[in-house]
C-alpha atoms as a PDB file:
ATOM      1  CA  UNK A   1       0.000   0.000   0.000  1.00  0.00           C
ATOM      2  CA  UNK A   2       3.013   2.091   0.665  1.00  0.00           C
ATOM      3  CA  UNK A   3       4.461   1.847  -3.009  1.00  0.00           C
ATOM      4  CA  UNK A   4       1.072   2.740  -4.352  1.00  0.00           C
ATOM      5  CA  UNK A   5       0.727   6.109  -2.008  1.00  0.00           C
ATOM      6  CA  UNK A   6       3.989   6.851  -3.181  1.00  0.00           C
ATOM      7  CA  UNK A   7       3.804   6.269  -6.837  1.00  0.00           C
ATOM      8  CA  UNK A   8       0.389   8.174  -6.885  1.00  0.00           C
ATOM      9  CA  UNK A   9       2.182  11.339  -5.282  1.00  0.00           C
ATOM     10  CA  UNK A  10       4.455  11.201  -7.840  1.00  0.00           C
ATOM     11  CA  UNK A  11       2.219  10.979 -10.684  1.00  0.00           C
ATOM     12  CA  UNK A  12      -0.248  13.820  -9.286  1.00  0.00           C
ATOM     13  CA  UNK A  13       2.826  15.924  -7.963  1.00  0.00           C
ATOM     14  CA  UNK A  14       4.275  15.682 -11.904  1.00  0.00           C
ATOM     15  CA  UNK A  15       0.926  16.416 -13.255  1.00  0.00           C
ATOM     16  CA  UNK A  16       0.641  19.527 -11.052  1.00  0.00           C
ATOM     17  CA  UNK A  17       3.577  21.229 -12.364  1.00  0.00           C
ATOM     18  CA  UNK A  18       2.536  19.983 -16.145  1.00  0.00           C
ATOM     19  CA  UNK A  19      -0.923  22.064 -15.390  1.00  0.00           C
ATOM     20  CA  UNK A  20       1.483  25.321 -13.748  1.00  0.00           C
ATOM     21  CA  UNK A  21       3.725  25.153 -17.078  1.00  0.00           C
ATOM     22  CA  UNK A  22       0.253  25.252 -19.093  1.00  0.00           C
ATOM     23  CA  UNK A  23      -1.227  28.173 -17.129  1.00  0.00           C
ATOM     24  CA  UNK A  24       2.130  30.017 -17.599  1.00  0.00           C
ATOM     25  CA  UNK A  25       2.959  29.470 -21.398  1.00  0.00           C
ATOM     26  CA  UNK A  26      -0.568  30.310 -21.800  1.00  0.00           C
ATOM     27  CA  UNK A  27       0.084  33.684 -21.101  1.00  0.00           C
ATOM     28  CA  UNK A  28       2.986  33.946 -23.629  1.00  0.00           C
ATOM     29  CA  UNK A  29       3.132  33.472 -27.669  1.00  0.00           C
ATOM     30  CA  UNK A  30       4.069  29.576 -27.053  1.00  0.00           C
ATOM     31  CA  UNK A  31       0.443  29.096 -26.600  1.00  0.00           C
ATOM     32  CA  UNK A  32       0.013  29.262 -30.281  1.00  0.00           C
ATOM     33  CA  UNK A  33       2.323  25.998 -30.716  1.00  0.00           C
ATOM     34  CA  UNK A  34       1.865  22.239 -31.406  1.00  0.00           C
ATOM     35  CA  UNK A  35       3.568  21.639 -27.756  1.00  0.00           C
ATOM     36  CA  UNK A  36       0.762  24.243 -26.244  1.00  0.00           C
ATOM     37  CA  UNK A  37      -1.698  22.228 -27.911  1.00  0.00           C
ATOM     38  CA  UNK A  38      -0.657  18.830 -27.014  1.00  0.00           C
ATOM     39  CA  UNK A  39      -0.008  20.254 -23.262  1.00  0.00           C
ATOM     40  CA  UNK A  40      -3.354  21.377 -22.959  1.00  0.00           C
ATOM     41  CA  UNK A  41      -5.344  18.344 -24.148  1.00  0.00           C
ATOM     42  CA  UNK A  42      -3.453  16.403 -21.001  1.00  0.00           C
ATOM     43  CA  UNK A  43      -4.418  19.260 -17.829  1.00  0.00           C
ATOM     44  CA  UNK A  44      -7.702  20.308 -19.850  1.00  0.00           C
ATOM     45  CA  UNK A  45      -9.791  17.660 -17.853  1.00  0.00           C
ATOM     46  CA  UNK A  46      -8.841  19.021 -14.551  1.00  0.00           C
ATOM     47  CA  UNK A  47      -8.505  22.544 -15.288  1.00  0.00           C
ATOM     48  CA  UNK A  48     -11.699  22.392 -17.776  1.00  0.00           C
ATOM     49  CA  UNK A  49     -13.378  22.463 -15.295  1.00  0.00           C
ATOM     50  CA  UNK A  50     -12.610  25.433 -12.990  1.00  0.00           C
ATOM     51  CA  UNK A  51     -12.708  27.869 -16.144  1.00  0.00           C
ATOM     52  CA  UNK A  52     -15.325  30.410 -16.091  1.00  0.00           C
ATOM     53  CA  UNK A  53     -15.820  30.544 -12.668  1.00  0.00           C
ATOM     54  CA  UNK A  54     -13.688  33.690 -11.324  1.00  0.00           C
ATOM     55  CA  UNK A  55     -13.426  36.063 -14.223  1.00  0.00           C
ATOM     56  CA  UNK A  56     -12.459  39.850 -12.938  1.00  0.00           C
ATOM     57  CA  UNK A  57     -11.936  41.815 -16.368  1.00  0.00           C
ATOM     58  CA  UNK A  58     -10.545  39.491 -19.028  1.00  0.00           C
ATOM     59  CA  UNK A  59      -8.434  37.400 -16.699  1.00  0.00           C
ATOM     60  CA  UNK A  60      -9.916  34.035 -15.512  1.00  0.00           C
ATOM     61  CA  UNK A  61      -8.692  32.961 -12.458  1.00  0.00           C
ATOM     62  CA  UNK A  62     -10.931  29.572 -12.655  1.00  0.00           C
ATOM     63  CA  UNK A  63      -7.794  27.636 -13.102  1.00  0.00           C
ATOM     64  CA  UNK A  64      -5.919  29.349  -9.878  1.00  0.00           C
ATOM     65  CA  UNK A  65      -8.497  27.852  -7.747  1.00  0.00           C
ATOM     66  CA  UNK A  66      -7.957  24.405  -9.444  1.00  0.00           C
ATOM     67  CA  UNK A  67      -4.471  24.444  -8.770  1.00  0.00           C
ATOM     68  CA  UNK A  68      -5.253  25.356  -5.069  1.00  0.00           C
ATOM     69  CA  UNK A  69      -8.187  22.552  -4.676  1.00  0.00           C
ATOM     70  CA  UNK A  70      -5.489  20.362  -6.288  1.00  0.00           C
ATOM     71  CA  UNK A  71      -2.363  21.093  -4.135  1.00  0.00           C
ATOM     72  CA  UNK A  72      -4.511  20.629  -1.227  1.00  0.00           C
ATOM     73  CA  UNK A  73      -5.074  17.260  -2.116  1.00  0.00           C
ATOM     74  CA  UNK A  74      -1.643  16.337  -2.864  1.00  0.00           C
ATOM     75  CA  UNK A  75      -1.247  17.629   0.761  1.00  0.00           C
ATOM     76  CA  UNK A  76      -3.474  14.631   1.793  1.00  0.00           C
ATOM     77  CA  UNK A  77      -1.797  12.292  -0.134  1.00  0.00           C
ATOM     78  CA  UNK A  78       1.619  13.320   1.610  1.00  0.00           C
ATOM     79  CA  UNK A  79       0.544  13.371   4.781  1.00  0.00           C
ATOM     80  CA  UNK A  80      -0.538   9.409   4.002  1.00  0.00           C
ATOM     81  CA  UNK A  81       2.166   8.677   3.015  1.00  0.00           C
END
């Protein structure tokens, strides 16, 4: 059960920075790339969700509360391990 807890942090620890790399090339010209493309399509299912929900102006902040909802679980799955 250990091993498991452990690979699983891994994974979701490596997929949280993959979705803070999308969120910041998304601000910059990358975004209109193959890479940005391909990196979206893998954090879009998590972060998909949270968009729309906070916009002030033309800035959504949706995905900023993802990231915090999501680092708060990898928190949990630390502390289990």
């Amino acid at each position: 059960m250990q091993i498991f807890l452990t690979i699983a942090y891994y994974v979701l620890a490596t997929y949280f920075y993959v979705m803070i790399i999308s969120i910041l090339l998304g601000w910059t010209p990358i975004r209109n790339t193959n890479f940005y493309y391909h990196l979206e399509k893998i954090v879009s299912p998590y972060l998909g969700i949270f968009r729309g929900w906070f916009v002030i102006s033309s800035i959504d902040f949706g995905p900023m509360i993802g990231l915090i909802l999501y680092q708060m679980i990898l928190g949990v799955v630390a502390r289990a391990i």
